[in-house]
C-alpha atoms as a PDB file:
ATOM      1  CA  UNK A   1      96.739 106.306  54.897  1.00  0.00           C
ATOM      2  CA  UNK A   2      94.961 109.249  55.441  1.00  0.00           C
ATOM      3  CA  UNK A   3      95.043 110.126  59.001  1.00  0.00           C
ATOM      4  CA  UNK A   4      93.302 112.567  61.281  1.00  0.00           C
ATOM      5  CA  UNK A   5      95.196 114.177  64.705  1.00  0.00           C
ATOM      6  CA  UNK A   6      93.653 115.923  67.048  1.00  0.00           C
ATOM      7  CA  UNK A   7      95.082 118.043  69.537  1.00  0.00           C
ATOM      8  CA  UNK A   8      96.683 119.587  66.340  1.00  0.00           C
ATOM      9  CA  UNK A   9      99.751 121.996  67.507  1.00  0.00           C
ATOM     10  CA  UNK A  10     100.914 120.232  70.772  1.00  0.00           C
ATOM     11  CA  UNK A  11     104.004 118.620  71.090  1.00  0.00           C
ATOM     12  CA  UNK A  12     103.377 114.994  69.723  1.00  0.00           C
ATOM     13  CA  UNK A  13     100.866 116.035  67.255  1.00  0.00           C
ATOM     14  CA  UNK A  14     103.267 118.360  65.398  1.00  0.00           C
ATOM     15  CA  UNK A  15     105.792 115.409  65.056  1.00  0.00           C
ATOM     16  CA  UNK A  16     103.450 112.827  63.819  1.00  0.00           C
ATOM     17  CA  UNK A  17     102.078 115.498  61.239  1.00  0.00           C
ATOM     18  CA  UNK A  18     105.637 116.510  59.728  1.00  0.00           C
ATOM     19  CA  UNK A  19     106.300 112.721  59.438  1.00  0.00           C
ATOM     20  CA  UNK A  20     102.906 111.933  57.697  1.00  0.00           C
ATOM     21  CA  UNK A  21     102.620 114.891  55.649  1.00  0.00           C
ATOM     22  CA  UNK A  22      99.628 115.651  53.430  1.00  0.00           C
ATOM     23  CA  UNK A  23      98.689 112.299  54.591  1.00  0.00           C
ATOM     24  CA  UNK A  24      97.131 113.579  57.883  1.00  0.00           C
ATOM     25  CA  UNK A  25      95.021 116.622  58.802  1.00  0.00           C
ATOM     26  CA  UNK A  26      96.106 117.798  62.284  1.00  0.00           C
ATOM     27  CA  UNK A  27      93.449 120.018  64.098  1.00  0.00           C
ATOM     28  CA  UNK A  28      93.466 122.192  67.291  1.00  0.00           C
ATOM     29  CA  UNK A  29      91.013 123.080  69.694  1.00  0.00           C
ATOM     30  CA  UNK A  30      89.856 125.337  67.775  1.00  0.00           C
ATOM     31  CA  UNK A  31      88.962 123.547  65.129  1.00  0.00           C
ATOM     32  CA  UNK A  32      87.777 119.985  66.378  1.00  0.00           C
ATOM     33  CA  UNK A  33      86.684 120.188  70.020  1.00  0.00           C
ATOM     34  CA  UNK A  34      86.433 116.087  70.570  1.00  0.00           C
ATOM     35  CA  UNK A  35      83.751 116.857  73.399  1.00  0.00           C
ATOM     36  CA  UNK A  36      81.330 118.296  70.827  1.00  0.00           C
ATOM     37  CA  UNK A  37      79.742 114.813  69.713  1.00  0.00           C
ATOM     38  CA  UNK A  38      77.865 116.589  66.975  1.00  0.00           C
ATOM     39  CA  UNK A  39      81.161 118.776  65.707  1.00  0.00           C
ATOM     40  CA  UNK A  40      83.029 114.998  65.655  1.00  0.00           C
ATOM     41  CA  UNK A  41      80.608 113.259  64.234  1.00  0.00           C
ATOM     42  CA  UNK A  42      80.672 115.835  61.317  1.00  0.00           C
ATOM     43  CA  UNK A  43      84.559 115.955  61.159  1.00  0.00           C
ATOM     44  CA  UNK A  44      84.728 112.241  60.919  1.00  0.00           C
ATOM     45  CA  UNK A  45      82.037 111.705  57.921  1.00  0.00           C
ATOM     46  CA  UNK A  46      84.229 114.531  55.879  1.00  0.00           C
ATOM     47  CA  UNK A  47      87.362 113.716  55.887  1.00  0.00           C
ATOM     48  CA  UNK A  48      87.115 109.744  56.512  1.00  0.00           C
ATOM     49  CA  UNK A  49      89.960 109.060  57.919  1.00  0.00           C
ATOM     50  CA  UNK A  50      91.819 105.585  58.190  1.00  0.00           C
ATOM     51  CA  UNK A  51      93.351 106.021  61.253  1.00  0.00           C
ATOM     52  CA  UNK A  52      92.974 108.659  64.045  1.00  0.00           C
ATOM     53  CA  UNK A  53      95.694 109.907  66.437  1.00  0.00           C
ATOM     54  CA  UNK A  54      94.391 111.269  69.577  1.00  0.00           C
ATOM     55  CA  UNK A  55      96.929 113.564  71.386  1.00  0.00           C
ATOM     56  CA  UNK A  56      94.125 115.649  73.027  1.00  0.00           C
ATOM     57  CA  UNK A  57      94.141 115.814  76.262  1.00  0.00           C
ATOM     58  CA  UNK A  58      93.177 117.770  79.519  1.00  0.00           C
ATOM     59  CA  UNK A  59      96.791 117.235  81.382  1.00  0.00           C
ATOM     60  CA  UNK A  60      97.161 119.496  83.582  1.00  0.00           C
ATOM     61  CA  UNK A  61      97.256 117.756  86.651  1.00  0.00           C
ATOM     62  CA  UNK A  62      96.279 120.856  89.073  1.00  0.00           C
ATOM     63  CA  UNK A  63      93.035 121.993  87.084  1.00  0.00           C
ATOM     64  CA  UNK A  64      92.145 117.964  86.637  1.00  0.00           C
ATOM     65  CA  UNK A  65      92.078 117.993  90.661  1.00  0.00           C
ATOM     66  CA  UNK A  66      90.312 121.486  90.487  1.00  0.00           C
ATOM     67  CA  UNK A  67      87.599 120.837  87.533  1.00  0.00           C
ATOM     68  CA  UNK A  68      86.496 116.947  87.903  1.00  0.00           C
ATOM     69  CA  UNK A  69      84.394 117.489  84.965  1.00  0.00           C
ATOM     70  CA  UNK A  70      86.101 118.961  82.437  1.00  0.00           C
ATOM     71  CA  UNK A  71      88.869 116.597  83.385  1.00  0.00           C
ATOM     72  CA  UNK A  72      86.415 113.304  82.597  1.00  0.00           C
ATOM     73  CA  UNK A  73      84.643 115.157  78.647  1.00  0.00           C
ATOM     74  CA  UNK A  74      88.150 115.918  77.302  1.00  0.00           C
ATOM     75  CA  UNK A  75      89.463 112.565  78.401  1.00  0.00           C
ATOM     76  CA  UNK A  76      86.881 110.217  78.229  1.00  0.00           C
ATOM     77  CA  UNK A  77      83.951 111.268  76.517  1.00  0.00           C
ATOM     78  CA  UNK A  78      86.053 113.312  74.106  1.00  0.00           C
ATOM     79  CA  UNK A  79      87.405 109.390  73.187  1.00  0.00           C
ATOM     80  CA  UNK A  80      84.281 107.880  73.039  1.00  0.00           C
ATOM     81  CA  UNK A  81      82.884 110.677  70.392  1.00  0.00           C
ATOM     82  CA  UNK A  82      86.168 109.543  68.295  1.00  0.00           C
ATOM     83  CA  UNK A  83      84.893 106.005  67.869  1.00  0.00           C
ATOM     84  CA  UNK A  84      82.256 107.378  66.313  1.00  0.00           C
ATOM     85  CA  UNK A  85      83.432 105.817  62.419  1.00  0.00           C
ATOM     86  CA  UNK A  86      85.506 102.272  61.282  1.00  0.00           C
ATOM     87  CA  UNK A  87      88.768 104.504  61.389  1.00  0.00           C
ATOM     88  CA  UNK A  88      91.188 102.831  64.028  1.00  0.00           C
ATOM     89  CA  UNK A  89      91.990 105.145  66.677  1.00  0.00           C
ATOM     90  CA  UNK A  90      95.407 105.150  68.453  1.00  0.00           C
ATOM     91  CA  UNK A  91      95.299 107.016  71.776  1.00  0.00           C
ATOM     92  CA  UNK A  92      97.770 108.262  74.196  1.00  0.00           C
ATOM     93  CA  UNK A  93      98.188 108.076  77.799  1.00  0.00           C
ATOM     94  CA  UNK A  94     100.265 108.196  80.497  1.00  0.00           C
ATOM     95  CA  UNK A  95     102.201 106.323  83.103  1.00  0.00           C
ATOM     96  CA  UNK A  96      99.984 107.763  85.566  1.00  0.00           C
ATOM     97  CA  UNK A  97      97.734 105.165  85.759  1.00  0.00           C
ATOM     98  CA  UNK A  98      99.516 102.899  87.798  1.00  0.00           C
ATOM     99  CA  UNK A  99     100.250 104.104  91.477  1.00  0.00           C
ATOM    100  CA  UNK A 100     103.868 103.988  91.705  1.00  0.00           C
ATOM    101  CA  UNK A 101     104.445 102.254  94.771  1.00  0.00           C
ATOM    102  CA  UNK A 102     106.091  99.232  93.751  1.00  0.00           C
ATOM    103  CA  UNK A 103     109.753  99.582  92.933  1.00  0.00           C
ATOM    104  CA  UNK A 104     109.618  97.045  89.392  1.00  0.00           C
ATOM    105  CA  UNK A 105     108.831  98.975  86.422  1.00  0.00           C
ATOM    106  CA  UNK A 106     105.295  98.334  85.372  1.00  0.00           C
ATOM    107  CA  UNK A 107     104.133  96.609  82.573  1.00  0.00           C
ATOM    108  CA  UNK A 108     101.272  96.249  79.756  1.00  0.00           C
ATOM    109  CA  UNK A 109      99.490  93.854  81.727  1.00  0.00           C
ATOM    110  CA  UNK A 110     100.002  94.769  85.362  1.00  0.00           C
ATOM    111  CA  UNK A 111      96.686  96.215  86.547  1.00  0.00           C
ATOM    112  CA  UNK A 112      96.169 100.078  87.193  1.00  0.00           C
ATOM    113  CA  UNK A 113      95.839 101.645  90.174  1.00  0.00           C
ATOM    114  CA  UNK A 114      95.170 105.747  89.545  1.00  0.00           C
ATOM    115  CA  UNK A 115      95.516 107.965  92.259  1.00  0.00           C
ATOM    116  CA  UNK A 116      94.425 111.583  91.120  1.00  0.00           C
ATOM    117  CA  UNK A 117      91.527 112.918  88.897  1.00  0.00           C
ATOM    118  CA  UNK A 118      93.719 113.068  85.806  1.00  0.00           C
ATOM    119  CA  UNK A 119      94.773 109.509  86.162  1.00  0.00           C
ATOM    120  CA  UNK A 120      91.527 108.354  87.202  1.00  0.00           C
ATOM    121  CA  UNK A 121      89.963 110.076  83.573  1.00  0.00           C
ATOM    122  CA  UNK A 122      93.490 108.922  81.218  1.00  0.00           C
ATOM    123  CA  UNK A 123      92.417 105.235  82.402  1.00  0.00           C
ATOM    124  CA  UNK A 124      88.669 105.275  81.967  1.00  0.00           C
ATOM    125  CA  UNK A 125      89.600 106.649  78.578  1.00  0.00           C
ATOM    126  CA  UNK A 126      92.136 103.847  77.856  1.00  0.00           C
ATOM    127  CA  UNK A 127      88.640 101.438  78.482  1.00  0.00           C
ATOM    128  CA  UNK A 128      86.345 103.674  76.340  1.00  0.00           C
ATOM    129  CA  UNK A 129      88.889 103.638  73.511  1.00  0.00           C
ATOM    130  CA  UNK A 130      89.196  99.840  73.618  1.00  0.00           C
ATOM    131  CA  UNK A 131      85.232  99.308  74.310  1.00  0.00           C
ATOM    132  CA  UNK A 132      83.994 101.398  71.415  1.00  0.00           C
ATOM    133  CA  UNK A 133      87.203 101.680  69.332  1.00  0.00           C
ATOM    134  CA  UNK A 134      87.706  99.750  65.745  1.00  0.00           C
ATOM    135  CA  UNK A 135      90.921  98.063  66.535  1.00  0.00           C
ATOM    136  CA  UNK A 136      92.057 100.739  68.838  1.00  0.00           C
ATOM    137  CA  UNK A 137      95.448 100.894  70.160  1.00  0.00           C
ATOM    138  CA  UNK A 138      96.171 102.506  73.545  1.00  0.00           C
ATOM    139  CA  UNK A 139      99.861 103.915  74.269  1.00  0.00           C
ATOM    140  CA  UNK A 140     101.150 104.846  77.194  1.00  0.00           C
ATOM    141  CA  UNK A 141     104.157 107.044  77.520  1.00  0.00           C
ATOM    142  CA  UNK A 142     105.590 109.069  80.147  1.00  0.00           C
ATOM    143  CA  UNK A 143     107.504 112.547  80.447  1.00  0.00           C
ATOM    144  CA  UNK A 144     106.791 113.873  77.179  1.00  0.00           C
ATOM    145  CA  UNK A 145     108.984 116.896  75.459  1.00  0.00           C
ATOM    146  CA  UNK A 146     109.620 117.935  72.000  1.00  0.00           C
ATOM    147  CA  UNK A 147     109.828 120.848  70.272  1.00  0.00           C
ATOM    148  CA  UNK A 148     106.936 122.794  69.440  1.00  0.00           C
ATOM    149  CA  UNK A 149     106.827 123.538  73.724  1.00  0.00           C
ATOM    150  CA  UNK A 150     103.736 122.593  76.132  1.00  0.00           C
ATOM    151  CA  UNK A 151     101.823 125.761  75.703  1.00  0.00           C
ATOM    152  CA  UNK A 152      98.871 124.714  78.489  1.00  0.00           C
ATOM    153  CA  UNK A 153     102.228 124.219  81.128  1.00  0.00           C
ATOM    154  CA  UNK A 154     104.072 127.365  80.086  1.00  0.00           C
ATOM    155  CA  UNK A 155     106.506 125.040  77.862  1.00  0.00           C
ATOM    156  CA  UNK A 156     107.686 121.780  78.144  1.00  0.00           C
ATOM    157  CA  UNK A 157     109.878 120.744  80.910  1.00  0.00           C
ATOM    158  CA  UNK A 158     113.089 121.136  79.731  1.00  0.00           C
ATOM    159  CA  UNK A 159     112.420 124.698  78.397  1.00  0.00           C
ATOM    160  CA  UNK A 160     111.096 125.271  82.023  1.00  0.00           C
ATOM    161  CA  UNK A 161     114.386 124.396  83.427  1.00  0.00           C
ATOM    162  CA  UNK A 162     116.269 126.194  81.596  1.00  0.00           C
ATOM    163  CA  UNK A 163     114.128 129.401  82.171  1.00  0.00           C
ATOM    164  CA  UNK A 164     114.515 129.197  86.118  1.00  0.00           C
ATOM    165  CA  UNK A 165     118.066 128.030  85.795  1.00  0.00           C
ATOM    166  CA  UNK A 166     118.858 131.784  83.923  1.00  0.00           C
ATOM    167  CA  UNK A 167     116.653 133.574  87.179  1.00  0.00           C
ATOM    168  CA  UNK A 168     118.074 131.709  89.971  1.00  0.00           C
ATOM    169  CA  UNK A 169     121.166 130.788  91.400  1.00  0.00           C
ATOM    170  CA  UNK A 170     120.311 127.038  91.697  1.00  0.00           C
ATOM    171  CA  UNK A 171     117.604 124.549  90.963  1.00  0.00           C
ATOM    172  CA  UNK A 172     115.831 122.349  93.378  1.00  0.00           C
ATOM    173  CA  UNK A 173     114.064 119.432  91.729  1.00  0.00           C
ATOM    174  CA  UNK A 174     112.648 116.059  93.471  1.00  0.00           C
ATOM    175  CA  UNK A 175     114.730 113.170  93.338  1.00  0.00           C
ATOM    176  CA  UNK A 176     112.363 110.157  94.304  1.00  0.00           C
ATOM    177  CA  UNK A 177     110.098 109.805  91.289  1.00  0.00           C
ATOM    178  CA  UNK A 178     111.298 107.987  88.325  1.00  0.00           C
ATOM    179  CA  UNK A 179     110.667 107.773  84.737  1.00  0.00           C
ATOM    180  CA  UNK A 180     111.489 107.856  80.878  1.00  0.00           C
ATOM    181  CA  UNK A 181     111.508 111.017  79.608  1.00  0.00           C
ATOM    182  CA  UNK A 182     110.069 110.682  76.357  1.00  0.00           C
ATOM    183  CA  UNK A 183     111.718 112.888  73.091  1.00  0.00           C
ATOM    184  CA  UNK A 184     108.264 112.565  71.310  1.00  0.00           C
ATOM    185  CA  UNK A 185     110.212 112.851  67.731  1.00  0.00           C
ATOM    186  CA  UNK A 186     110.943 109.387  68.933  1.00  0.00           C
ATOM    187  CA  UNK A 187     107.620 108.571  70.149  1.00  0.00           C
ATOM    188  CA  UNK A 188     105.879 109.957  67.009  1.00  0.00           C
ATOM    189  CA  UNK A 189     108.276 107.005  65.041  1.00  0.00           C
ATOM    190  CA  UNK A 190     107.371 103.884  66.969  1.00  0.00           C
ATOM    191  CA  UNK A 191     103.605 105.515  66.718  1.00  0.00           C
ATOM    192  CA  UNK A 192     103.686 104.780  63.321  1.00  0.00           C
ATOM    193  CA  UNK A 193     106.215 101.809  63.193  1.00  0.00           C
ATOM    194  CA  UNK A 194     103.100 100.307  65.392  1.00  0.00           C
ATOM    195  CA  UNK A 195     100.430 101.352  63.135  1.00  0.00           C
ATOM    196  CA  UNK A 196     101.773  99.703  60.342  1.00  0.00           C
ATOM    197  CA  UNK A 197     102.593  96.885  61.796  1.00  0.00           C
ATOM    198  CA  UNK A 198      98.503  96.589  62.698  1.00  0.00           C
ATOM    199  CA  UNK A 199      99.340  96.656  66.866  1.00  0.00           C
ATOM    200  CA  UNK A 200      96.125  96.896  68.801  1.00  0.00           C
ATOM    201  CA  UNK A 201      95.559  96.675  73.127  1.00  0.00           C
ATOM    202  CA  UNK A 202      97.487  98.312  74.945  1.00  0.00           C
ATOM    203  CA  UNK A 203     101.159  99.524  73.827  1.00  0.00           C
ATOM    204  CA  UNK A 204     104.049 100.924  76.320  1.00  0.00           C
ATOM    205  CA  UNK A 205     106.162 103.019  74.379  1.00  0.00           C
ATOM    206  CA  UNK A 206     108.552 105.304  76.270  1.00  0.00           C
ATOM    207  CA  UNK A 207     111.980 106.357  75.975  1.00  0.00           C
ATOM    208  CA  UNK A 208     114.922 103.788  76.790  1.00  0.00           C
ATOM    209  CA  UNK A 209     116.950 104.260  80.536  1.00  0.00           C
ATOM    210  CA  UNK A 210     115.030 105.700  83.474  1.00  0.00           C
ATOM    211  CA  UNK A 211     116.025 108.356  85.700  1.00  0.00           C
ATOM    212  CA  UNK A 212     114.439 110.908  88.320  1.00  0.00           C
ATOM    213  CA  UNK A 213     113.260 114.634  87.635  1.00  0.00           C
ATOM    214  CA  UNK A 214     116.713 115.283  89.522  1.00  0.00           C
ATOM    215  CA  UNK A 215     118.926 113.369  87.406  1.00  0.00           C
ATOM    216  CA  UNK A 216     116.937 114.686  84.373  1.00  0.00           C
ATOM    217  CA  UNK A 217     117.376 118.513  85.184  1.00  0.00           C
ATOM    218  CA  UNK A 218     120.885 117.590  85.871  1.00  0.00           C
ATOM    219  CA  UNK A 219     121.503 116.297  82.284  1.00  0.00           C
ATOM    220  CA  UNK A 220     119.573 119.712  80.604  1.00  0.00           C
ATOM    221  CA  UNK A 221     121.476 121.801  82.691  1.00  0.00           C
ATOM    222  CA  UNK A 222     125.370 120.296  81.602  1.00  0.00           C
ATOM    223  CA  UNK A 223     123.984 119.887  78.334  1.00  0.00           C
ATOM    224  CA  UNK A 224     123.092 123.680  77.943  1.00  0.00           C
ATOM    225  CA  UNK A 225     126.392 124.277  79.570  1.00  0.00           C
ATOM    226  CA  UNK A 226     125.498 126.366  82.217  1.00  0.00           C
ATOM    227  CA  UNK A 227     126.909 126.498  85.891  1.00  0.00           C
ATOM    228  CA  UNK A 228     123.959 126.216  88.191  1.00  0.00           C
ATOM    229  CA  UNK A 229     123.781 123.659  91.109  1.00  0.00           C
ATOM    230  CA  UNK A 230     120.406 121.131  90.965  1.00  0.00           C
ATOM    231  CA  UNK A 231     119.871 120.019  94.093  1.00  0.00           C
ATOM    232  CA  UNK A 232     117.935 117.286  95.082  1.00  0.00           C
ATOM    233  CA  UNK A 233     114.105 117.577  97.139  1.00  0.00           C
ATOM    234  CA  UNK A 234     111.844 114.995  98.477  1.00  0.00           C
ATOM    235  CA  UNK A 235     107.928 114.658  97.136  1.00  0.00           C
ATOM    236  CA  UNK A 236     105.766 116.152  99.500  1.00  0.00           C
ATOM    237  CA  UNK A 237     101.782 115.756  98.831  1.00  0.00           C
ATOM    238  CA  UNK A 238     100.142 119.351 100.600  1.00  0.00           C
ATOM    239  CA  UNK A 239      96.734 118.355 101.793  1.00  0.00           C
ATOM    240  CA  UNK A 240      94.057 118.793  98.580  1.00  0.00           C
ATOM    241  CA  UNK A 241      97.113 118.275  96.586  1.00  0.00           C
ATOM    242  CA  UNK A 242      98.367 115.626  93.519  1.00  0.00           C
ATOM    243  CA  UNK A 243      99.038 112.765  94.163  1.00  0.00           C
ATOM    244  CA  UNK A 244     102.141 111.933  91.927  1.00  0.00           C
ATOM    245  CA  UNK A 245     103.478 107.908  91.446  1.00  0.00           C
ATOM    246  CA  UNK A 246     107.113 107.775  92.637  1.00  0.00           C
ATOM    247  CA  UNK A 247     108.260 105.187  90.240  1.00  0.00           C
ATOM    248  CA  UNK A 248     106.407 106.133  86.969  1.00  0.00           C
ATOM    249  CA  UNK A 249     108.730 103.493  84.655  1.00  0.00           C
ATOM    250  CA  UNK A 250     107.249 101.300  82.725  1.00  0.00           C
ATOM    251  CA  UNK A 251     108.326  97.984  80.906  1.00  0.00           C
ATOM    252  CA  UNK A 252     107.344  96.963  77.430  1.00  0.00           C
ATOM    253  CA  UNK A 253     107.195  92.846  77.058  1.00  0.00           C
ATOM    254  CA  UNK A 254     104.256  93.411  75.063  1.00  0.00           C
ATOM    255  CA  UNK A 255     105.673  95.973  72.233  1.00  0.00           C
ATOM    256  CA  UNK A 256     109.348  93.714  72.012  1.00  0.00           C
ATOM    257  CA  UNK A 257     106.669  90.638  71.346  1.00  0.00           C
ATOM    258  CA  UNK A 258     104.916  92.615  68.442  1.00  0.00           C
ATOM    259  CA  UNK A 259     108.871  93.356  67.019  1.00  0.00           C
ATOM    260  CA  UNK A 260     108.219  97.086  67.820  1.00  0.00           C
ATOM    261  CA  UNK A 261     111.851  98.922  68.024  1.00  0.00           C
ATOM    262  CA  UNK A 262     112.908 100.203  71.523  1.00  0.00           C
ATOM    263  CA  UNK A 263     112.968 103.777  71.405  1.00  0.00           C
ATOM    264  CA  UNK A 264     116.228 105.682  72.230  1.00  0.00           C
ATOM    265  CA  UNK A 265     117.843 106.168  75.844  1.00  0.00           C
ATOM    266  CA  UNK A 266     115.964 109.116  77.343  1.00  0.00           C
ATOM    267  CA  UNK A 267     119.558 111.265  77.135  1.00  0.00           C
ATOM    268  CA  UNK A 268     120.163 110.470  73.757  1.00  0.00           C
ATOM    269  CA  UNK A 269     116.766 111.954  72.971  1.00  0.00           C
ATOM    270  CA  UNK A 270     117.628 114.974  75.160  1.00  0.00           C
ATOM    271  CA  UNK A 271     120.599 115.464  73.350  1.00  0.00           C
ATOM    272  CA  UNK A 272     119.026 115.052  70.189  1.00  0.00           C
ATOM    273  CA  UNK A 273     116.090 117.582  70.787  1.00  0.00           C
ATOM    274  CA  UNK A 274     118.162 119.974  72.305  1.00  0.00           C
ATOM    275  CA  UNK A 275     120.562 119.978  69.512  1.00  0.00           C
ATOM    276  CA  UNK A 276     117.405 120.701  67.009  1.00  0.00           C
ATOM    277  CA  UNK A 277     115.904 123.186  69.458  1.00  0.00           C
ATOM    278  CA  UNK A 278     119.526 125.044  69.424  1.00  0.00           C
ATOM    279  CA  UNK A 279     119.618 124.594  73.358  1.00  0.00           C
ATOM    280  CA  UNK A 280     123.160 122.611  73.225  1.00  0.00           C
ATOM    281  CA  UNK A 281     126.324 124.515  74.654  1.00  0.00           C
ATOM    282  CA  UNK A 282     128.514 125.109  72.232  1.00  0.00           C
ATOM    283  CA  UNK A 283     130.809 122.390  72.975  1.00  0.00           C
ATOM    284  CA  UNK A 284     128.226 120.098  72.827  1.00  0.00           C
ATOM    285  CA  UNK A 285     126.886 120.861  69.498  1.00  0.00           C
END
């Protein structure tokens, strides 16, 4: 199927594209700006693609808060320009949309509830991808790290971690919000296991388990072998600051109905990347 990505060069993107080969053309920033209508528009009538992945995104939750608008083209009109042709668009986002304050995991049909800019646009993006899409499919996901890095966030979190845990002489990381930290080798797989098995609506893929940032940091850390306490912190929200869901995990009824695989437990996709990014201990490789 030929197959366009955008965001070409992030984390997901660069999975999906050494899975589908010379099957998909994977561009950047630099080369497809999804907020330029026109530049889309033009992209799309060339190379025709069958299906679009979107992994472009403005993320960063800090300059979301800080730049409202740029926040709302990247993330929602930057969708709508992509359901500009008959190709089926499958587009990511994020666990973020639901508030967090409930302590069930959350599922494909519990209603949203966003609490920052970011989640606000990632949700009004979800509707423009379903209102103008052909058959779009939406996919949430949560925690995301694999290994080509997160170069807007100065790496992906686990390469963070490791960084301050080599500078300091311990690690202080919250304990009260939960999640699935998401290996997105494995994410890029049930991507296309749900392609092909025509899934449209709304999707919650994530990895399997659920821990906090704490108990996360704790893994990477014994897993790289290296002696540094992680101590456990509270959220705190400073005033003007993000407002971050507590329990981010989220429950996939509608994904086991369509057949789709679970993905693996979040550790065993730690272990997993970190063995292919050479991160392991020794002992542990």
């Amino acid at each position: 199927m030929r197959t366009l990505i955008t965001g070409g060069g992030g984390q997901l993107a660069c999975d999906l594209e050494s899975r589908l080969g010379s099957e998909a053309v994977s561009l950047a920033r630099t080369q497809l700006d999804i907020t330029d209508a026109p530049a889309v528009k033009r992209a799309l009538a060339e190379l025709r693609p069958e299906v679009i992945f979107n992994c472009a995104a403005y993320h960063n939750l800090d300059q979301c808060e800080a730049d409202p608008g740029r926040s709302f083209a990247v993330n929602v009109d930057g969708v709508r320009n992509l359901c500009g042709s008959r190709a089926r668009l499958v587009h990511l986002s994020t666990n973020y949309v639901f508030d967090g304050r409930r302590p069930e995991p959350y599922d494909e049909h519990d209603l949203p509830a966003p609490r920052s800019i970011y989640a606000i646009s990632k949700l009004a993006g979800e509707y423009a991808a379903l209102a103008y899409g052909e058959r779009s499919l939406v996919v949430r996901s949560a925690g995301l790290y694999g290994l080509h890095g997160s170069a807007s966030k100065g790496g992906n979190f686990v390469q963070r971690m490791l960084a301050r845990a080599r500078e300091t002489d311990a690690l202080q990381v919250v304990a009260d919000q939960r999640l699935q930290p998401t290996y997105t080798g494995d994410l890029a797989d049930a991507l296309l296991d749900a392609v092909r098995r025509d899934a449209d609506g709304v999707l919650h893929l994530t990895a399997g388990g659920d821990c906090s940032w704490h108990q996360f940091t704790e893994a990477i850390i014994e897993l790289a072998g290296l002696d540094v306490p992680v101590r456990a912190s509270a959220t705190t929200v400073t005033p003007g600051g993000v407002d971050r869901p507590l329990n981010g995990v989220l429950a996939r009824p509608r994904a086991d109905s369509l057949g789709i695989p679970a993905l693996p437990h979040w550790r065993d996709g730690l272990e997993r990347y970190m063995a292919q990014a050479d991160l392991l201990a020794a002992s542990a490789g």
